[in-house]
Protein backbone atom coordinates (compact mmCIF):
# COMPACT_ATOMS: atom_id res chain seq x y z
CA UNK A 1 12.31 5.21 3.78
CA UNK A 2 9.43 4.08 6.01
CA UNK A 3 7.04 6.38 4.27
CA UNK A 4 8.31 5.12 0.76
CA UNK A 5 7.98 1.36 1.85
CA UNK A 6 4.23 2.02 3.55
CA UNK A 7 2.81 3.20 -0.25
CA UNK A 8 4.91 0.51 -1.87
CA UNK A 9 2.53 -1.69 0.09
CA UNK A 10 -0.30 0.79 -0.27
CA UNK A 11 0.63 0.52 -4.75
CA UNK A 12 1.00 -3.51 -4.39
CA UNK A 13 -2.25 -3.28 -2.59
CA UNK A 14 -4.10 -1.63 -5.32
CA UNK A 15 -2.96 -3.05 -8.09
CA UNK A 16 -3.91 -6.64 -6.65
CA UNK A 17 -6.91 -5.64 -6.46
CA UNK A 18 -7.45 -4.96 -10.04
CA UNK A 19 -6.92 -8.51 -11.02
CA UNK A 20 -10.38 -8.99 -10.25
CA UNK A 21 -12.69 -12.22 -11.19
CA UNK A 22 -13.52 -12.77 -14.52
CA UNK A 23 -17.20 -11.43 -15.05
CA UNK A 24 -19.89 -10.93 -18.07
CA UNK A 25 -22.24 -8.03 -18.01
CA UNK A 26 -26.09 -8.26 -19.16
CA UNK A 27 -26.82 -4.82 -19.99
CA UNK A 28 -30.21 -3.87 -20.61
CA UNK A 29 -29.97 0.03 -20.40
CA UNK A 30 -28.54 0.65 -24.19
CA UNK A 31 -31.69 0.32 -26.53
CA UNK A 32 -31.47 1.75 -30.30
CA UNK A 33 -32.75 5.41 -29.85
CA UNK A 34 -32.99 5.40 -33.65
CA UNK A 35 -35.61 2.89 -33.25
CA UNK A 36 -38.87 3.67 -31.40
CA UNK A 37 -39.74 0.43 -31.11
CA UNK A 38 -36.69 -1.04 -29.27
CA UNK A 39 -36.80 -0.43 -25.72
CA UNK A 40 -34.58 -0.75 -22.41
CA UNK A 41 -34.90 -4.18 -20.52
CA UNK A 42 -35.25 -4.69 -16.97
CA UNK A 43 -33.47 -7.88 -14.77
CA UNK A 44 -36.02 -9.87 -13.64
CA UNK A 45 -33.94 -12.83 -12.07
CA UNK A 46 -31.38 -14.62 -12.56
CA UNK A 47 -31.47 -18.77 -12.52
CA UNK A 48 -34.68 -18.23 -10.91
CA UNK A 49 -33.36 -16.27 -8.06
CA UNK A 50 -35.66 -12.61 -8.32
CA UNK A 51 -33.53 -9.69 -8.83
CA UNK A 52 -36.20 -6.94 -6.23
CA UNK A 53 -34.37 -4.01 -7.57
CA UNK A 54 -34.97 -4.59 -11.03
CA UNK A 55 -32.10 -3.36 -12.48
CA UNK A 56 -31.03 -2.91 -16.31
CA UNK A 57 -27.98 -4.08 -15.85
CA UNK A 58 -25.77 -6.88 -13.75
CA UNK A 59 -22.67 -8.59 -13.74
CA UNK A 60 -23.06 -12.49 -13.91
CA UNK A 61 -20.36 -14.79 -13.33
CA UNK A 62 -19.59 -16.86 -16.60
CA UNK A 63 -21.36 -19.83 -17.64
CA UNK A 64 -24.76 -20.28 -18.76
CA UNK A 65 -27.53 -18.84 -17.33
CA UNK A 66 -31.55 -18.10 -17.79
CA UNK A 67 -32.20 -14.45 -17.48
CA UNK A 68 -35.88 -13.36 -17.20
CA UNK A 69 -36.33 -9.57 -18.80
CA UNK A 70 -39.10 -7.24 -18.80
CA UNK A 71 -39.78 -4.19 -21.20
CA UNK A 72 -39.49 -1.10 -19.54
CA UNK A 73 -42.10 0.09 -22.10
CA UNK A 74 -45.96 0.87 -20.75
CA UNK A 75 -47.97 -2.07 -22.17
CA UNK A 76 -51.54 -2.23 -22.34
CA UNK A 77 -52.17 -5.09 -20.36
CA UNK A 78 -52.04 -5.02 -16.42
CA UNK A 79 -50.09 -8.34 -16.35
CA UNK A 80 -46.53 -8.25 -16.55
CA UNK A 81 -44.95 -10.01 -19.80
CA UNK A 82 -41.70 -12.05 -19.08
CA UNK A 83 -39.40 -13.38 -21.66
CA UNK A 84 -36.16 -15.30 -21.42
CA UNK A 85 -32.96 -15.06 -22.52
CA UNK A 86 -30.62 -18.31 -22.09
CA UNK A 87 -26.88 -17.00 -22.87
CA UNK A 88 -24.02 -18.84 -22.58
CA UNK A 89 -21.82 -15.75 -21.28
CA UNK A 90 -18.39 -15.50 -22.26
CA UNK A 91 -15.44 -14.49 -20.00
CA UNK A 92 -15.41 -9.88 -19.42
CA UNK A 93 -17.90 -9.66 -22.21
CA UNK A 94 -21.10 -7.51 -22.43
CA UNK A 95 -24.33 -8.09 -23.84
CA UNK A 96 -26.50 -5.18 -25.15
CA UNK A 97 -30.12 -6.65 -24.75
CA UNK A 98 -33.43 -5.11 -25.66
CA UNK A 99 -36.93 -5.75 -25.66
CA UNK A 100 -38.31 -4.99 -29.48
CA UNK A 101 -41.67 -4.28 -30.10
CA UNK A 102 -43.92 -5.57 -33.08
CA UNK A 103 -44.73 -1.70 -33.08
CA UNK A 104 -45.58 1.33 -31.04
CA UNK A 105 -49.28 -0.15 -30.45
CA UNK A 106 -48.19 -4.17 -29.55
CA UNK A 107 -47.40 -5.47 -26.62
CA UNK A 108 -45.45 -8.42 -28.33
CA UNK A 109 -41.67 -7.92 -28.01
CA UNK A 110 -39.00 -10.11 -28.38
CA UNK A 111 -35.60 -10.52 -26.82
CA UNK A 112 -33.13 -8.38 -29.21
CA UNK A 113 -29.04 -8.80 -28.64
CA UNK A 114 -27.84 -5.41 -30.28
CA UNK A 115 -24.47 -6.31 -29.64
CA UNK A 116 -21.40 -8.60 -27.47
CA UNK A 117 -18.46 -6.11 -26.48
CA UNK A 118 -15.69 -6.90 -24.48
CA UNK A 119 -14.88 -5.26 -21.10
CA UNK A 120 -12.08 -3.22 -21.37
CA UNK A 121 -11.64 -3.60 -17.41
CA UNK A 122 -11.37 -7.14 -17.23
CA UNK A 123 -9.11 -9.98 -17.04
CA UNK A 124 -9.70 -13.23 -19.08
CA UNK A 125 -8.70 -16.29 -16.65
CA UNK A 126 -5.44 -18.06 -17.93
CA UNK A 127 -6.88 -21.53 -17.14
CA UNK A 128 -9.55 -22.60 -19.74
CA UNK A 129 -12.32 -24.01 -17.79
CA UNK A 130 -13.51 -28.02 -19.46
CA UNK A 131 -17.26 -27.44 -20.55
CA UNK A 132 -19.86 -29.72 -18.64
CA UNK A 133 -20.74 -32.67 -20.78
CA UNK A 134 -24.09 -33.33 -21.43
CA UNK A 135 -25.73 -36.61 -19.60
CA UNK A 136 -25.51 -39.93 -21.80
CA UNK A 137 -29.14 -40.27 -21.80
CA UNK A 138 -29.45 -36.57 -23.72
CA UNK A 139 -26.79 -37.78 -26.49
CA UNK A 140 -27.75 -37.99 -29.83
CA UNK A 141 -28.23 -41.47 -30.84
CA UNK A 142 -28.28 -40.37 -34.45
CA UNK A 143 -25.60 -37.75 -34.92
CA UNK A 144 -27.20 -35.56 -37.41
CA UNK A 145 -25.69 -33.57 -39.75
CA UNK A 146 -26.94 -30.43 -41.12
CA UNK A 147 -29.53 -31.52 -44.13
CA UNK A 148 -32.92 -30.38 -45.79
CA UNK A 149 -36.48 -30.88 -44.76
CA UNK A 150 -37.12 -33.58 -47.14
CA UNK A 151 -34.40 -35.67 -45.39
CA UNK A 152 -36.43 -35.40 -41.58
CA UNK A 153 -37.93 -38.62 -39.99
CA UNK A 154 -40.31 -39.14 -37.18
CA UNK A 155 -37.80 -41.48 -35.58
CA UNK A 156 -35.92 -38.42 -35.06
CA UNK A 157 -35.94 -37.18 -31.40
CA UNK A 158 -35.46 -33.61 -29.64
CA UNK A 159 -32.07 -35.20 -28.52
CA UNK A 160 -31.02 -35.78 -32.57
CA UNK A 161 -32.30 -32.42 -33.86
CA UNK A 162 -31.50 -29.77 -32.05
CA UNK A 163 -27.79 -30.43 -32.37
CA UNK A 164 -28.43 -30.52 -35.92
CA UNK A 165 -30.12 -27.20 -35.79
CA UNK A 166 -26.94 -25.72 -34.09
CA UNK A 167 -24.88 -27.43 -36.69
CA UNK A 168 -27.31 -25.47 -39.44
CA UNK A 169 -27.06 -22.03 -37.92
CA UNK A 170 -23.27 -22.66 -37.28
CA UNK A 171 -23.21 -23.67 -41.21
CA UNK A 172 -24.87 -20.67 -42.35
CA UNK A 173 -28.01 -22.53 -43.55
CA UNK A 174 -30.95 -20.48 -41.87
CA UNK A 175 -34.19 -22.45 -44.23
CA UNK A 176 -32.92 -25.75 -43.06
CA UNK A 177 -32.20 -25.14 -39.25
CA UNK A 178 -35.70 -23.82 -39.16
CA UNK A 179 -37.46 -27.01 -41.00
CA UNK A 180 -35.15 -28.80 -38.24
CA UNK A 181 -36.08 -26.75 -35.30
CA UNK A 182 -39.79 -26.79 -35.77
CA UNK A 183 -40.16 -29.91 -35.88
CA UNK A 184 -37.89 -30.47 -33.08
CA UNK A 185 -40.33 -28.23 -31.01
CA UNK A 186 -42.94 -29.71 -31.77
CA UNK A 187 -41.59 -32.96 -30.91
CA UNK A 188 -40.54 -31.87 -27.49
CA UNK A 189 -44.28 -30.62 -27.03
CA UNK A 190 -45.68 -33.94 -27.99
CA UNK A 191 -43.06 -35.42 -25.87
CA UNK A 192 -43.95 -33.21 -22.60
CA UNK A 193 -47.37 -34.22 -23.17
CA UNK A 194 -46.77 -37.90 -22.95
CA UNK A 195 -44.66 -38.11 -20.01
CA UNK A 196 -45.38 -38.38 -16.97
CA UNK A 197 -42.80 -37.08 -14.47
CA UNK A 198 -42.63 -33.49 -15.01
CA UNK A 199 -39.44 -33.26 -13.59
CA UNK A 200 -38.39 -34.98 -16.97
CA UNK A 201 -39.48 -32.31 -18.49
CA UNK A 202 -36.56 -30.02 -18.51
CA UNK A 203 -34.86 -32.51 -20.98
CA UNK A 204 -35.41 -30.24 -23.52
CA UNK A 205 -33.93 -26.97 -21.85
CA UNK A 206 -31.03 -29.37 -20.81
CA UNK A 207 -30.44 -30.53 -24.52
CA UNK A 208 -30.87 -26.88 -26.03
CA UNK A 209 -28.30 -25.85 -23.61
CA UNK A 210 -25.46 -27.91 -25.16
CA UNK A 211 -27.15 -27.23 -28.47
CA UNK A 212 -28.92 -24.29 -29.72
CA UNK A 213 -27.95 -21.95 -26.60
CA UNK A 214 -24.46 -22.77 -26.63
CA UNK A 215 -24.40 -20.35 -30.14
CA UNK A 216 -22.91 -16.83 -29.31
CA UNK A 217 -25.79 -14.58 -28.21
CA UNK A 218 -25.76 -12.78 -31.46
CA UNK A 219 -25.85 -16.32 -33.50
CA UNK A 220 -28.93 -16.94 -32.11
CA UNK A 221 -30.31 -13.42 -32.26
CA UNK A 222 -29.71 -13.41 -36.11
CA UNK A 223 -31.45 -17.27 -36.07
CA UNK A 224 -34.89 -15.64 -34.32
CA UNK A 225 -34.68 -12.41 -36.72
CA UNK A 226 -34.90 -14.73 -39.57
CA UNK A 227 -37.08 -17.69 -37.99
CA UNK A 228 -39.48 -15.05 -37.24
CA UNK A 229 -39.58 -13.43 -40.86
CA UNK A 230 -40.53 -16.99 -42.22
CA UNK A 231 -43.41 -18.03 -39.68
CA UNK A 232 -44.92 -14.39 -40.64
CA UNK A 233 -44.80 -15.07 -44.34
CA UNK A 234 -48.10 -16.91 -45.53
CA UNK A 235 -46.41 -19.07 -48.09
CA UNK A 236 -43.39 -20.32 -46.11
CA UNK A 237 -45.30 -20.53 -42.74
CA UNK A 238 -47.52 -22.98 -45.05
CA UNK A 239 -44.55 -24.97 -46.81
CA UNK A 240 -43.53 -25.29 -42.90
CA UNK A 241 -46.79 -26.46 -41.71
CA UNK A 242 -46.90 -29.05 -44.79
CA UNK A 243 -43.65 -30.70 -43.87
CA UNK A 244 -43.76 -31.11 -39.80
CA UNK A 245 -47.64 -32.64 -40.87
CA UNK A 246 -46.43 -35.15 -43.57
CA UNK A 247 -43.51 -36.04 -41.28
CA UNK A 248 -46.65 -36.59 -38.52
CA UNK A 249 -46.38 -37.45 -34.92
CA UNK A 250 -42.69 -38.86 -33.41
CA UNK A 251 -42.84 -42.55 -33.80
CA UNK A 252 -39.44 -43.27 -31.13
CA UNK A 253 -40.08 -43.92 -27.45
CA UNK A 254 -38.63 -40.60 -25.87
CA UNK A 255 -36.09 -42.41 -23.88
CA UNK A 256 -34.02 -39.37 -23.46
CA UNK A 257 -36.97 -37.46 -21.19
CA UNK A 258 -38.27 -40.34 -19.38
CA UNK A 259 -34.64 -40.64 -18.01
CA UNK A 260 -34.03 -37.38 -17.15
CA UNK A 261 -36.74 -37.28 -14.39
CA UNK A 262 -36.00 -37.27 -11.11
CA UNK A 263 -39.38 -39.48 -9.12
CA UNK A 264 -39.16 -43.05 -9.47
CA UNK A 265 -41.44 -45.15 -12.35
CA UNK A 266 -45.01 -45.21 -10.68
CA UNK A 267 -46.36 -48.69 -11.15
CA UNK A 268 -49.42 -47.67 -12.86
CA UNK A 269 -46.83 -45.94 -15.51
CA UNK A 270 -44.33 -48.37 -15.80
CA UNK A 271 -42.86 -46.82 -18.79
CA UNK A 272 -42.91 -43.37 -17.80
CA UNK A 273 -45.72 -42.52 -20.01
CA UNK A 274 -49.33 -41.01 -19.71
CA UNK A 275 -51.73 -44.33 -19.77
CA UNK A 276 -53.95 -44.49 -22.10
CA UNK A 277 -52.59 -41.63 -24.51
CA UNK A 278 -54.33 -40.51 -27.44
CA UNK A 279 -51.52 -39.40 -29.85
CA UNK A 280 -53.64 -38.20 -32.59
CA UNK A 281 -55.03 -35.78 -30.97
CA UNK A 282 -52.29 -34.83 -28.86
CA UNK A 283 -50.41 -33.92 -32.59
CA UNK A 284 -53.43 -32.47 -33.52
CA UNK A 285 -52.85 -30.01 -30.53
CA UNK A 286 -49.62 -29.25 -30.81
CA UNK A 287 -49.75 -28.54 -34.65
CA UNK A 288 -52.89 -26.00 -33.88
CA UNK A 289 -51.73 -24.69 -30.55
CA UNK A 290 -47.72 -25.11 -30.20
CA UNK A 291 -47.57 -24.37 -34.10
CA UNK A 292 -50.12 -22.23 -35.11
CA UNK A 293 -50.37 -24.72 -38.37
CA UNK A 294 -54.16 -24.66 -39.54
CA UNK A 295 -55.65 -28.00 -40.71
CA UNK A 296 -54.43 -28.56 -44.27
């Protein structure tokens, strides 16, 4: 009886210990072997905390995180080429990412999710965790709705389009969440250039977060596949260039960054902004540089 009652303890033991945390996998070591240009990813770190090891593949707790990956393919150039991956990871689910290649001679890739499968192993929690909200001062003041290019304002701010953008993709309407998201870059561009705490800066990660990259992994996957098809065809890339430059340069005071900074108002910038700004030519930079739009 003593025996039987010592691996009754020994069974309860080891089956508590299967209920296990909750966990998401970022699994880099599954490229597309049918595909010579898709390639296995390495873990560079993790919310800015260096993984030394590099591996291809590591549990994260879930939640959002920024995930820095490198190509585990030989590139040309001596200097290594980072990209990120934000992911909002889901309770025992695993992401298949990849690094894929322009071709077999480029060293431009691109982050590619092949695929979210759930972990057999694991245990959803039974408590639903509340979401963060986003800070007041990142809140749409407009509340956009999903709607063409012809419809997009200079009064518009990062903080009004990119939730518009993720209502778009949600929608199913790739052509307009990629009017809406260019110019919303380019706005947060102008916008970074302008102000001057750079702590403030990260107002635009921090609204993309609880926009844009709060989309399933594979949302925005299918979003870059496509964005990238248009910016490489002449004629849209050029419709695209045509609308962000008629729309021109934001005309709002970009409340919504200069809050977010941390360091208090120097007195020389008493409105948070560079002194004596040229805006013209700071548009004039961001459509040639940040957009790659030639003068038309």
């Amino acid at each position: 009886m003593e025996v039987n009652n010592k691996l009754f303890v020994v069974m309860v033991i080891f089956i508590g210990g299967c209920a296990s945390t909750p966990y998401a996998v970022i699994d880099g070591s599954l490229s597309k072997a049918s595909d010579p240009n898709n390639h296995d990813v390495s873990i560079v770190s993790i919310d800015g905390k260096m993984e030394f090891n590099k591996k291809s593949k590591k549990n994260v707790k879930p939640g959002f995180h920024y995930i820095n990956l490198l190509t585990t393919k030989k590139l040309k150039r001596k200097s290594s080429s980072l990209k990120m991956f934000p992911v909002e990871a889901k309770e025992c689910t695993k992401y298949v990412v990849t690094a894929q290649h322009k071709n077999n001679l480029s060293d431009e890739w691109e982050v590619r999710v092949l695929r979210e499968v759930p972990i057999p192993s694991c245990t959803p929690s039974q408590t639903k965790k509340e979401p963060v909200p986003i800070s007041e001062h990142l809140k749409s003041a407009a509340e956009l709705s999903c709607f063409e290019a012809d419809s997009l304002l200079s009064s518009y701010s990062p903080a009004d389009l990119y939730p518009a953008v993720k209502q778009c993709i949600s929608e199913g309407k790739a052509e307009q969440a990629i009017y809406t998201y260019t110019l919303a870059s380019a706005y947060g561009a102008f916008d970074v250039s302008r102000v001057v705490d750079k702590t403030a800066h990260d107002a635009i990660n921090a609204i993309q977060k609880h926009s844009t990259w709060a989309l399933t992994a594979l949302e925005q996957d299918k979003f870059q596949n496509k964005l990238r098809s248009f910016i490489t065809t002449p004629e849209s890339m050029n419709r695209l260039c045509a609308v962000v430059e008629a729309i021109g340069k934001p005309s709002y005071y970009p409340s919504y960054m200069v809050e977010h900074g941390v360091k208090k108002l120097p007195a020389t910038s008493p409105d948070g902004l560079v002194q004596k700004f040229n805006g013209d030519l700071a548009w004039s930079t961001v459509m040639a540089k940040h957009l790659n739009c030639t003068a038309l």
